[in-house]
Protein backbone atom coordinates (compact mmCIF):
# COMPACT_ATOMS: atom_id res chain seq x y z
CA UNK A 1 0.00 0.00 0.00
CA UNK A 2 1.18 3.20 -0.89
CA UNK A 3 1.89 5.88 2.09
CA UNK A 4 0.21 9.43 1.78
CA UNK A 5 3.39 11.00 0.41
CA UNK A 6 3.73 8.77 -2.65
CA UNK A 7 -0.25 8.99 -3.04
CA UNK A 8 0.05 12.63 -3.21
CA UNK A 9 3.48 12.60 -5.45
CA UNK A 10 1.48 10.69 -7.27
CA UNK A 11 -1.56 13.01 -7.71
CA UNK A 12 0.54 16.14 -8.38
CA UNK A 13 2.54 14.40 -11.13
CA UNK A 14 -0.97 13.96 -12.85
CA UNK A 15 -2.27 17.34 -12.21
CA UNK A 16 1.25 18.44 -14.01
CA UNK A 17 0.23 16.48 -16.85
CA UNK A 18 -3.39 17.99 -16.81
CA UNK A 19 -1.56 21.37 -17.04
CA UNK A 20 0.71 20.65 -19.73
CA UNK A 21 -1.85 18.69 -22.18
CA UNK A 22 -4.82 21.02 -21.43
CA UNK A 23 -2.64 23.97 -22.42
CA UNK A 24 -0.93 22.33 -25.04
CA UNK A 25 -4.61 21.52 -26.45
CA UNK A 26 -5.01 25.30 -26.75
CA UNK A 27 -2.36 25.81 -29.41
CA UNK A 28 -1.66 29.22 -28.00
CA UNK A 29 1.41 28.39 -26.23
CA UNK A 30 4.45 26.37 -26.16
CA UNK A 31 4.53 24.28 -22.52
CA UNK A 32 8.75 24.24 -21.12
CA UNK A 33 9.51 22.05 -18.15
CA UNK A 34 11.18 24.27 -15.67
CA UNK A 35 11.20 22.74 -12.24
CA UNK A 36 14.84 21.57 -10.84
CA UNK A 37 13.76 17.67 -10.81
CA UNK A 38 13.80 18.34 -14.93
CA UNK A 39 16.38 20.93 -15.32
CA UNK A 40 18.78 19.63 -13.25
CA UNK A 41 17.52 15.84 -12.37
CA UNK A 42 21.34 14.75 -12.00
CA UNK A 43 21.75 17.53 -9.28
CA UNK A 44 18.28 16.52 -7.52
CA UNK A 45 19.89 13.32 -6.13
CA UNK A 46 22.18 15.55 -3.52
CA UNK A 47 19.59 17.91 -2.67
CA UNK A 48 19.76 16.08 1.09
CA UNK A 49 23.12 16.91 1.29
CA UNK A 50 24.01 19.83 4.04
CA UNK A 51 26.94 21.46 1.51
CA UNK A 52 24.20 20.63 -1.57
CA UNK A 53 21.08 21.68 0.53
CA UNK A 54 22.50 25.35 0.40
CA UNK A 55 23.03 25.70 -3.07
CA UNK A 56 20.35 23.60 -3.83
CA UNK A 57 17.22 24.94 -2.18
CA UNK A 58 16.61 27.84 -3.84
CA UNK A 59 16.81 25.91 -7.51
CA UNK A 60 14.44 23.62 -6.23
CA UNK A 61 11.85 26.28 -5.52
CA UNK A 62 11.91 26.93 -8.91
CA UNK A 63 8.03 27.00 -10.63
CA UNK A 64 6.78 23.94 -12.55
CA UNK A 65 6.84 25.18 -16.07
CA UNK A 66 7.39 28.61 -18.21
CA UNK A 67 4.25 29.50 -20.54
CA UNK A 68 5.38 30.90 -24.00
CA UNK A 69 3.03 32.35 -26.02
CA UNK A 70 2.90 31.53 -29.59
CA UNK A 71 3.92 35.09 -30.91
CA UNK A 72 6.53 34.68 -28.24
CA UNK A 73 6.15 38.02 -26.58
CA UNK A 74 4.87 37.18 -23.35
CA UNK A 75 5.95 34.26 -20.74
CA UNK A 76 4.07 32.80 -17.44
CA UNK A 77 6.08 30.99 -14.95
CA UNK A 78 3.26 28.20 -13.17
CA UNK A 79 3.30 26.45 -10.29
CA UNK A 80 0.88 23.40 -10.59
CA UNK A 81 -1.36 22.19 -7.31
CA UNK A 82 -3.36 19.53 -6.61
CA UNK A 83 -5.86 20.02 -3.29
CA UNK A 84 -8.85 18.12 -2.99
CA UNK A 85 -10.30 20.42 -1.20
CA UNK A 86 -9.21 24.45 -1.27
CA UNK A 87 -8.08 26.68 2.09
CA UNK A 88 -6.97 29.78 1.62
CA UNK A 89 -4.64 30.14 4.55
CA UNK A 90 -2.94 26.91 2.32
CA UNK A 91 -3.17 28.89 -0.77
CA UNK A 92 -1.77 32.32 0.89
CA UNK A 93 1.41 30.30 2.17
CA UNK A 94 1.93 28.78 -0.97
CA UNK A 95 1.53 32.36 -2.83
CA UNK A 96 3.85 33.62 -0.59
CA UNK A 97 6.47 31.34 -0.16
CA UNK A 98 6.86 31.65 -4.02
CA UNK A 99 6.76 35.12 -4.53
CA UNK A 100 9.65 34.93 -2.26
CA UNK A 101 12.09 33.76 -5.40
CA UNK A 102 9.31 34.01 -7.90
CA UNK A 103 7.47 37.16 -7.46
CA UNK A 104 5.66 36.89 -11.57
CA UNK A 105 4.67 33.56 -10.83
CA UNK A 106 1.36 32.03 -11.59
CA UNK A 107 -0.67 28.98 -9.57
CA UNK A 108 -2.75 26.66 -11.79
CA UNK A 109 -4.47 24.44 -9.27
CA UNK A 110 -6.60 21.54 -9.47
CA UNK A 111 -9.71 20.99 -7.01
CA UNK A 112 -12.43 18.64 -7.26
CA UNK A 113 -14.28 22.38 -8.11
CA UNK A 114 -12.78 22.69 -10.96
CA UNK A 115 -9.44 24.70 -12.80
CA UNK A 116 -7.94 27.70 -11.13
CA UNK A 117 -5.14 29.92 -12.49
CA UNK A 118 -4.09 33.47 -10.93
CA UNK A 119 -0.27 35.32 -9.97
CA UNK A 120 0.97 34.57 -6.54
CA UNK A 121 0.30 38.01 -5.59
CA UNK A 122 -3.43 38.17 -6.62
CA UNK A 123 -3.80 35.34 -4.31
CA UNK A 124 -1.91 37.06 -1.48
CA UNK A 125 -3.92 39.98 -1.73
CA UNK A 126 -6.95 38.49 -1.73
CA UNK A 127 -6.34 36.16 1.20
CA UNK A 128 -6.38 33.10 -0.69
CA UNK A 129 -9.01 33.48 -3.23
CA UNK A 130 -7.83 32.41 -6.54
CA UNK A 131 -10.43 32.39 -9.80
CA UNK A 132 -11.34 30.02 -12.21
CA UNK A 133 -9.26 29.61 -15.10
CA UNK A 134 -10.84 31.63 -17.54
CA UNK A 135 -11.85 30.93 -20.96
CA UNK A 136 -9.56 33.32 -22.73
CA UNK A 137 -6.49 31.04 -21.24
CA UNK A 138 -8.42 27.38 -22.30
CA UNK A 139 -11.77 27.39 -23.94
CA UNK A 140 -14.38 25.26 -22.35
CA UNK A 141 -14.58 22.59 -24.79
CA UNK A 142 -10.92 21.86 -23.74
CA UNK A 143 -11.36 22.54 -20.01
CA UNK A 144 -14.48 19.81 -19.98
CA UNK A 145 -12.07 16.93 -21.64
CA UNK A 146 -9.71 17.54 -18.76
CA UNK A 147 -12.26 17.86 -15.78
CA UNK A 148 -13.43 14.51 -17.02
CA UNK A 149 -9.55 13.12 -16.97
CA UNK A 150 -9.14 15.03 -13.72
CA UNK A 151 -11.78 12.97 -12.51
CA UNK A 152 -10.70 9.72 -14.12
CA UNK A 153 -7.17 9.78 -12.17
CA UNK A 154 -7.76 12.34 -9.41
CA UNK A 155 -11.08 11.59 -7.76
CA UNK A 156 -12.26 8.47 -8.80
CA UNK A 157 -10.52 6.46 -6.10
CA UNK A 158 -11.48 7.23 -2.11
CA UNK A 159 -8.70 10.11 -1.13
């Protein structure tokens, strides 16, 4: 049986994948892995390391993935979340604890409500409120076909 860490690795690996395919579906934007594990996998191995842990931990903050638009003049650095359920105090610490390195950083975050996609510091000033991913980023059509896989691999086993 699988412990709650791995069960949750697990989940936030597929709500990475959500991200990436939904946008990708969209056609308005080429999708780059940025996080340390892909940038710098070799280096993620030492990250426990006390002389590695220094130089390390601020790489490893690093968002999920870099947005580029298709005309290439504008790029989104996102974070990816999975929570069952939303709390704000959650979503205010995680706002904030990124703005600390990444201050233009976006969350997209998966709930059972739906798709939600804001800057860090929209969600800090609004004490944890983030909206809905709206329909100029992904059109609905797309967003249904990946509610219905986010329910297929997120929710349809007891959490």
């Amino acid at each position: 049986m699988f412990n709650n860490f791995e069960h949750n690795l697990i989940k936030g690996r597929i709500a990475e994948t959500i991200f990436e395919e939904m946008f990708h579906d969209t056609k308005k934007f080429t999708i780059l892995h940025f996080g340390y594990e892909y940038t710098t996998p070799l280096l993620a191995q030492y990250r426990n390391m006390m002389v590695m842990k220094k130089i390390l931990d601020p790489i490893s903050k690093s968002p999920d993935f870099l947005l580029v638009t298709e005309d290439k003049n504008q790029s989104y650095l996102v974070e990816v979340k999975y929570r069952h359920n939303i709390k704000k105090e959650d979503l205010v610490d995680i706002a904030t604890k990124i703005s600390q390195n990444w201050p233009l950083c976006h969350i997209f975050l998966i709930s059972k409500d739906g798709f939600y996609f804001d800057p860090v510091h929209t969600i800090i000033n609004k004490n944890g409120d983030i909206n809905l991913l709206s329909f100029k980023w992904v059109n609905s059509e797309i967003q249904n076909k990946y509610k219905k896989l986010a329910e297929d691999f997120l929710w349809s086993h007891k959490d």
